[in-house]
PDB file of N, CA and C in Angstrom:
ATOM      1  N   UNK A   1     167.739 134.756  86.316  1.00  0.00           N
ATOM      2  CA  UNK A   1     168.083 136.146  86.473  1.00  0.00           C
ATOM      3  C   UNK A   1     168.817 136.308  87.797  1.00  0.00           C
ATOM      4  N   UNK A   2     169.951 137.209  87.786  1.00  0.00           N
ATOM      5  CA  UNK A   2     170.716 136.828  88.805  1.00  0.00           C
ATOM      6  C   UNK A   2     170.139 138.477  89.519  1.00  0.00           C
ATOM      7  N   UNK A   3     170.001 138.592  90.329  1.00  0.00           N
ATOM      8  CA  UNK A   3     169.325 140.549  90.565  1.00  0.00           C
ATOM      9  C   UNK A   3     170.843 141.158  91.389  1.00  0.00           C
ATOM     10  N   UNK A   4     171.392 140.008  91.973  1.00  0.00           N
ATOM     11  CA  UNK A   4     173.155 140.461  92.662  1.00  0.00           C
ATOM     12  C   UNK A   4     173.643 141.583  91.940  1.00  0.00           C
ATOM     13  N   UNK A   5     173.579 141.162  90.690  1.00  0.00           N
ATOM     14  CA  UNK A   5     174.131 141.477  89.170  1.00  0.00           C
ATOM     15  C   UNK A   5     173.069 142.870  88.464  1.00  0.00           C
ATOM     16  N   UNK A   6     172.103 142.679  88.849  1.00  0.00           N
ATOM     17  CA  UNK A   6     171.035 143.551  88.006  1.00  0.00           C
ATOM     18  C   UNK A   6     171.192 145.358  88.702  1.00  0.00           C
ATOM     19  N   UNK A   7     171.111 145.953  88.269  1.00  0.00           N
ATOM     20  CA  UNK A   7     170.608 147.513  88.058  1.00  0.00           C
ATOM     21  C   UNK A   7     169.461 147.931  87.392  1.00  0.00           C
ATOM     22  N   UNK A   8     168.607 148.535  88.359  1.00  0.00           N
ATOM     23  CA  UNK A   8     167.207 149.524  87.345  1.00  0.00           C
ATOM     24  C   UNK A   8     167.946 149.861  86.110  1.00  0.00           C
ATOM     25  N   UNK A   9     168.789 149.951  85.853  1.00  0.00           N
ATOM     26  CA  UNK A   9     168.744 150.600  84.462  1.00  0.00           C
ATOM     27  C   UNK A   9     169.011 149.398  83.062  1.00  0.00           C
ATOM     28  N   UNK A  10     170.022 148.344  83.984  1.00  0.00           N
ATOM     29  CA  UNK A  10     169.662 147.324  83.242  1.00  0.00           C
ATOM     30  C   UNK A  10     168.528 146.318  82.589  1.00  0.00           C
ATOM     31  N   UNK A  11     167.761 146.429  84.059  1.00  0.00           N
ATOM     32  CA  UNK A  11     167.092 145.672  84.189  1.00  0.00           C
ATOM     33  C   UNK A  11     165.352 146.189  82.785  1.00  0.00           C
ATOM     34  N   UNK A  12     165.403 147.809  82.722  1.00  0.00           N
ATOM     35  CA  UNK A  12     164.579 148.360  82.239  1.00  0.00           C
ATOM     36  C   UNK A  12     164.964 148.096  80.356  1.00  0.00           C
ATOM     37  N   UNK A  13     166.645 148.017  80.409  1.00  0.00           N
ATOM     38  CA  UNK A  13     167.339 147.630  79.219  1.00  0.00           C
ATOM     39  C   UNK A  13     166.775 146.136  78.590  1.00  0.00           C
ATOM     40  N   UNK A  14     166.945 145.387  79.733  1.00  0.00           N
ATOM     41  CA  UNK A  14     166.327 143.876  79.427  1.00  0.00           C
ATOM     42  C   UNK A  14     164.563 143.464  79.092  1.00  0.00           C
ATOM     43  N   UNK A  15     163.900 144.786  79.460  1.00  0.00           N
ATOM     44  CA  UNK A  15     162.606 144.788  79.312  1.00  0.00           C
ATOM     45  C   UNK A  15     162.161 145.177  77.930  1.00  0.00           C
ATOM     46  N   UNK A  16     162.748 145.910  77.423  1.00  0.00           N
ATOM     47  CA  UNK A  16     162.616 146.661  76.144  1.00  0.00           C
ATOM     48  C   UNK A  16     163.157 145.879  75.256  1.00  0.00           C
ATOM     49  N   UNK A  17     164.262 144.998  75.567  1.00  0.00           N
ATOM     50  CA  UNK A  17     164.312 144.112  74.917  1.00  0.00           C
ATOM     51  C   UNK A  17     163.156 143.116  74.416  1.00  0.00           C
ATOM     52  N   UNK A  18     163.174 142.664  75.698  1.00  0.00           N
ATOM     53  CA  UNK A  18     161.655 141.719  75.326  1.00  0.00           C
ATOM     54  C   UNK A  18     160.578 142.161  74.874  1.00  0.00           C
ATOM     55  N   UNK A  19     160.029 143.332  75.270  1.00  0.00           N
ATOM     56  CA  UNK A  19     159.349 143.701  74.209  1.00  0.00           C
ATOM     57  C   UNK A  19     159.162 143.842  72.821  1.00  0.00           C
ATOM     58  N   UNK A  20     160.616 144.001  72.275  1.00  0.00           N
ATOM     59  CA  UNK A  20     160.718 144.243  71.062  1.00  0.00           C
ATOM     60  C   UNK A  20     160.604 142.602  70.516  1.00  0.00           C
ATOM     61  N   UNK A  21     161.062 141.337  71.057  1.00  0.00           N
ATOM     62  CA  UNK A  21     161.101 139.996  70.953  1.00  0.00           C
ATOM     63  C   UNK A  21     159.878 140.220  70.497  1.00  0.00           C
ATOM     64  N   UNK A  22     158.354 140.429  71.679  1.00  0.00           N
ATOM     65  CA  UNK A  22     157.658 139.946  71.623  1.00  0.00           C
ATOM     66  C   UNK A  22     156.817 140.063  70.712  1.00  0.00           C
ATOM     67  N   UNK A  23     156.705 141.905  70.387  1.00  0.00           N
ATOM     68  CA  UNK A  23     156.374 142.225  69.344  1.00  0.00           C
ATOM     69  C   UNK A  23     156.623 141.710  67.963  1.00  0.00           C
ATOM     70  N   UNK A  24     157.835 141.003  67.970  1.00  0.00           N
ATOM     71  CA  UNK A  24     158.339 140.661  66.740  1.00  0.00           C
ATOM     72  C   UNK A  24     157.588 139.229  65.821  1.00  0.00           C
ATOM     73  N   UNK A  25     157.160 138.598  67.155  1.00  0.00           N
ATOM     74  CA  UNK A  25     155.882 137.921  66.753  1.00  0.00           C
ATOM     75  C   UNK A  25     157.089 136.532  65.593  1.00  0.00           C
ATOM     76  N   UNK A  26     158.348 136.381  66.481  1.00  0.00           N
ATOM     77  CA  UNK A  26     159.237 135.648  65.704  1.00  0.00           C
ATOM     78  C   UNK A  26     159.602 134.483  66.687  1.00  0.00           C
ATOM     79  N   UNK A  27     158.946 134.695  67.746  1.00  0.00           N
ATOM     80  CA  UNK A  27     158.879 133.871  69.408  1.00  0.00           C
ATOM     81  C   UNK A  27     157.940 132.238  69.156  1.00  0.00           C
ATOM     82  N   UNK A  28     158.214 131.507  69.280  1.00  0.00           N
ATOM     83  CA  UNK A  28     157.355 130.198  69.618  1.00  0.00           C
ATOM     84  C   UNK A  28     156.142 130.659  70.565  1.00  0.00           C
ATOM     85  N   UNK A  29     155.548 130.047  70.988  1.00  0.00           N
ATOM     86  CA  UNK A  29     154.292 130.185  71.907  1.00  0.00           C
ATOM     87  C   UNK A  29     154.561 130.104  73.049  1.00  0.00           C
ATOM     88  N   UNK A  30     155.991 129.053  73.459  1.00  0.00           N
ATOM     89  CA  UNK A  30     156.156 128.504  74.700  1.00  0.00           C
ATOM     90  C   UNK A  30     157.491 129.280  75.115  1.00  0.00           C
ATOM     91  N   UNK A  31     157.951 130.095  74.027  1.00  0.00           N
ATOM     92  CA  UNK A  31     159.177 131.292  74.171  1.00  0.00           C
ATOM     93  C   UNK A  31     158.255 132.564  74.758  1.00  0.00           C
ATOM     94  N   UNK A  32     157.952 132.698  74.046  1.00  0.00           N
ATOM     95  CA  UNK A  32     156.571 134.032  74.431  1.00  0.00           C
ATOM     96  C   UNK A  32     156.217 134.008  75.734  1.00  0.00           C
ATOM     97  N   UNK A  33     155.797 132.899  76.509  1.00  0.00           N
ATOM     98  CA  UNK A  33     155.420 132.804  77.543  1.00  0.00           C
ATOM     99  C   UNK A  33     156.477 132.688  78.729  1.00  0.00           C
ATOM    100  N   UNK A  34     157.394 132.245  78.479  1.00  0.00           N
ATOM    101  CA  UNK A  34     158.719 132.355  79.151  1.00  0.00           C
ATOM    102  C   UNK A  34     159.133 133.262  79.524  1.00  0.00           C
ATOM    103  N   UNK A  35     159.281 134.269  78.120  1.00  0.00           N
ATOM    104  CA  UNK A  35     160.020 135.530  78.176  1.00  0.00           C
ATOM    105  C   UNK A  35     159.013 136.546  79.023  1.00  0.00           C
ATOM    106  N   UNK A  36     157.985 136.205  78.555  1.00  0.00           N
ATOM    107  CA  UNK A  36     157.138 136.971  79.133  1.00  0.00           C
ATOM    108  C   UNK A  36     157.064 137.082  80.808  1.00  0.00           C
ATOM    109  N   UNK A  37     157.014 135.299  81.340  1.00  0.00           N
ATOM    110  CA  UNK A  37     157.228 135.484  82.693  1.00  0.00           C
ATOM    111  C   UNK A  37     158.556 136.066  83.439  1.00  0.00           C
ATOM    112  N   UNK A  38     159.783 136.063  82.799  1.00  0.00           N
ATOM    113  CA  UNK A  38     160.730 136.637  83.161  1.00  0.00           C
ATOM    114  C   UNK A  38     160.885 137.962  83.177  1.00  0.00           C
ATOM    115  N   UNK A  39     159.584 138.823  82.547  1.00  0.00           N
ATOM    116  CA  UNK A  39     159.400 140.334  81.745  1.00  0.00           C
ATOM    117  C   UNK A  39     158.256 140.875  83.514  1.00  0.00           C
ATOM    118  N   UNK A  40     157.992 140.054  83.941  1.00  0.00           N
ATOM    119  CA  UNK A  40     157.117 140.320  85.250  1.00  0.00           C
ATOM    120  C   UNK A  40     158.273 140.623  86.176  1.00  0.00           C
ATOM    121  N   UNK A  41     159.004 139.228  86.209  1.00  0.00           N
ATOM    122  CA  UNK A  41     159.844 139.286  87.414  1.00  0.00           C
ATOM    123  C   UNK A  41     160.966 140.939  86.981  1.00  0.00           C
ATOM    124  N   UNK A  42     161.347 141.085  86.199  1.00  0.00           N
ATOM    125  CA  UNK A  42     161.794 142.195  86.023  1.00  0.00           C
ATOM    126  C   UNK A  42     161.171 143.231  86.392  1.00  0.00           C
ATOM    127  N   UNK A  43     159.591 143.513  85.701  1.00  0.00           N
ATOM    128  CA  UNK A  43     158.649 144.728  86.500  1.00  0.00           C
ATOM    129  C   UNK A  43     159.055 144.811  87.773  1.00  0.00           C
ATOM    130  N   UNK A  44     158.488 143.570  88.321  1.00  0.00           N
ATOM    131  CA  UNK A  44     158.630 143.365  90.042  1.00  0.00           C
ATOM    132  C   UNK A  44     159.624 143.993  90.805  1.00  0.00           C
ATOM    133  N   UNK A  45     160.925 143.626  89.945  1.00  0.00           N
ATOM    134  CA  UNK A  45     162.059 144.093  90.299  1.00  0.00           C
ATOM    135  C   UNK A  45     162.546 145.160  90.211  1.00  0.00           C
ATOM    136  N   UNK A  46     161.849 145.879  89.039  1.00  0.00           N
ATOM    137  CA  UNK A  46     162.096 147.422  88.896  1.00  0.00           C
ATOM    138  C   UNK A  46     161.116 148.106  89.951  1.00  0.00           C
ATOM    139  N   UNK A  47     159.774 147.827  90.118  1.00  0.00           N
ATOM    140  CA  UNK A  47     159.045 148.627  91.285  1.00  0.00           C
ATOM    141  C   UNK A  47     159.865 148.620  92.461  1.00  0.00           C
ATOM    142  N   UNK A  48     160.521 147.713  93.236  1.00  0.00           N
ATOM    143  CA  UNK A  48     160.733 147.412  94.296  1.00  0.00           C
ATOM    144  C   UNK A  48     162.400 148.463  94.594  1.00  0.00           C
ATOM    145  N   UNK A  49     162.940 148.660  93.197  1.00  0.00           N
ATOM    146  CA  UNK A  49     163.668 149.685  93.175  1.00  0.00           C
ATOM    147  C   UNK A  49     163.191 151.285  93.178  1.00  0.00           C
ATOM    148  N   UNK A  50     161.762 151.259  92.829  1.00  0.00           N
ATOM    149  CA  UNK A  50     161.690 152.062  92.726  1.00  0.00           C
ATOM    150  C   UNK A  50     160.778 152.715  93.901  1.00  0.00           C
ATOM    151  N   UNK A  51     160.157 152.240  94.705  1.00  0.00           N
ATOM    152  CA  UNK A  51     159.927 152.335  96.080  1.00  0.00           C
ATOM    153  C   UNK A  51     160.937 152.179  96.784  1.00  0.00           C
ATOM    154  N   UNK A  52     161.903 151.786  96.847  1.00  0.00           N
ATOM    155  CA  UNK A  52     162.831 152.204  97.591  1.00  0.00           C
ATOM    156  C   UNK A  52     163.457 152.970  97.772  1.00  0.00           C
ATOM    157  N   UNK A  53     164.024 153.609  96.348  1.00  0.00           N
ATOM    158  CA  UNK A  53     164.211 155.118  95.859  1.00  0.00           C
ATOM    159  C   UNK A  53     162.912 156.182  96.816  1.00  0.00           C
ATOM    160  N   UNK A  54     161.687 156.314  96.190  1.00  0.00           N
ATOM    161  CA  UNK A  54     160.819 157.159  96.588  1.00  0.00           C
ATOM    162  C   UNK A  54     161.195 156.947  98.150  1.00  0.00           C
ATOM    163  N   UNK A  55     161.357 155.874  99.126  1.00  0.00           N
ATOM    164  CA  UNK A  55     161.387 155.917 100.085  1.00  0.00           C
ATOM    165  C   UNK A  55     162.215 156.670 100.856  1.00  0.00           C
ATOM    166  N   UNK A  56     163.494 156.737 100.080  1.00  0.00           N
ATOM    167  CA  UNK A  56     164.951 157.104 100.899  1.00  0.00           C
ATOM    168  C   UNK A  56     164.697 158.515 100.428  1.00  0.00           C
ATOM    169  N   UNK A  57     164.182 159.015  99.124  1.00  0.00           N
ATOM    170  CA  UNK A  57     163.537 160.789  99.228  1.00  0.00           C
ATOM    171  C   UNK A  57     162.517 160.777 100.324  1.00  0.00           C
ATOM    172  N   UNK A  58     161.986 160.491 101.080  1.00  0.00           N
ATOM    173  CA  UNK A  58     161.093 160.816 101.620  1.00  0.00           C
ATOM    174  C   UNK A  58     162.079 160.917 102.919  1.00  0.00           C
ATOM    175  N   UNK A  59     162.878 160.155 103.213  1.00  0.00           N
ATOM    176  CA  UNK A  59     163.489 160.231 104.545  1.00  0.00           C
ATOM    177  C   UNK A  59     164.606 161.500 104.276  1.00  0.00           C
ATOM    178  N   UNK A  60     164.849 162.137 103.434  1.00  0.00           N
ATOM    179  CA  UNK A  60     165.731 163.153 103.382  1.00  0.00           C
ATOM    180  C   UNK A  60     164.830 164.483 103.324  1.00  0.00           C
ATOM    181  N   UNK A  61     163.442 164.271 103.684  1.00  0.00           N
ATOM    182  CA  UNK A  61     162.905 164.945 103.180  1.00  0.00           C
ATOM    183  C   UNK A  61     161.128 165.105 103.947  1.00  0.00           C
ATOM    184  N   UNK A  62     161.211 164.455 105.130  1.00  0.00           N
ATOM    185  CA  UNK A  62     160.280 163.732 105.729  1.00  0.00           C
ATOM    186  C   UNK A  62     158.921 164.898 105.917  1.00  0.00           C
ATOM    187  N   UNK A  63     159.419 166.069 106.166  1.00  0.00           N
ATOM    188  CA  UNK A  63     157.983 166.762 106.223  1.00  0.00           C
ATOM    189  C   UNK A  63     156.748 167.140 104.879  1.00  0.00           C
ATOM    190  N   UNK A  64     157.420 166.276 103.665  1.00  0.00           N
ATOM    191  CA  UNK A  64     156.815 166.305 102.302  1.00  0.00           C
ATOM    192  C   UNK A  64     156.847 167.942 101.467  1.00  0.00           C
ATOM    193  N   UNK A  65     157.419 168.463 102.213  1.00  0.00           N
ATOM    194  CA  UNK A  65     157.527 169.930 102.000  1.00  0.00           C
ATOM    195  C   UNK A  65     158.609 170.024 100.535  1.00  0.00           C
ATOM    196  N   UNK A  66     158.331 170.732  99.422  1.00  0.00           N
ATOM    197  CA  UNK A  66     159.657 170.648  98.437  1.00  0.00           C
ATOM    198  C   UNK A  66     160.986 171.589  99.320  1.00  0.00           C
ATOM    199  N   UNK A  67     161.644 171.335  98.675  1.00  0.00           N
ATOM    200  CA  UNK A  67     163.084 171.691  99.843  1.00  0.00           C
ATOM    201  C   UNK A  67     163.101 173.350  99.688  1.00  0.00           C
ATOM    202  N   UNK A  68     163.953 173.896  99.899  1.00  0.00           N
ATOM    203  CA  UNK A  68     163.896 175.156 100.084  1.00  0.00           C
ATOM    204  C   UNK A  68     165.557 175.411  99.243  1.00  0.00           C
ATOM    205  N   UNK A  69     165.378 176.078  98.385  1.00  0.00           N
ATOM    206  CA  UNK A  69     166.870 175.870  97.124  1.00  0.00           C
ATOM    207  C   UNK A  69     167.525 177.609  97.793  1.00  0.00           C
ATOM    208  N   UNK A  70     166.916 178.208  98.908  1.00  0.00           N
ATOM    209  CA  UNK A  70     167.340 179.491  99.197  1.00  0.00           C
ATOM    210  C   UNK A  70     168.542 179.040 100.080  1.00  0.00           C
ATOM    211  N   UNK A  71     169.767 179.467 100.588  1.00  0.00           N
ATOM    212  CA  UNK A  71     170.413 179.053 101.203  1.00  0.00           C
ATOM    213  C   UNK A  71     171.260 180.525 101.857  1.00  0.00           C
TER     214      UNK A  71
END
């Protein structure tokens, strides 16, 4: 998995994929387990996007207060 290359949105694309693989119950034993470990590193990879996200709202935004849409 190259992540240079990857996007959360891809990456959530490539998950659903495998799921549907896995479900399909059309996988070898030693495919299953493969795919499966590559289905982590993706999680992994999507949290870490996604704390980073939550993070950079928080810095635009630091007193936790919802914003104020009155202007």
């Amino acid at each position: 998995m190259n992540k240079s290359d990857l996007t959360f949105e891809s990456a959530m694309k490539q998950l659903e994929e495998t799921v549907r693989h896995l479900e399909s119950g059309e996988l070898s034993l030693a495919d299953s387990i493969q795919r499966y470990k590559d289905a982590m590193d993706l999680v992994k990879y999507c949290r870490e996007q996604l704390n980073e996200a939550e993070f950079q709202i928080e810095q635009l935004n630091p007193s936790g207060e919802a914003a104020n849409s009155e202007d």
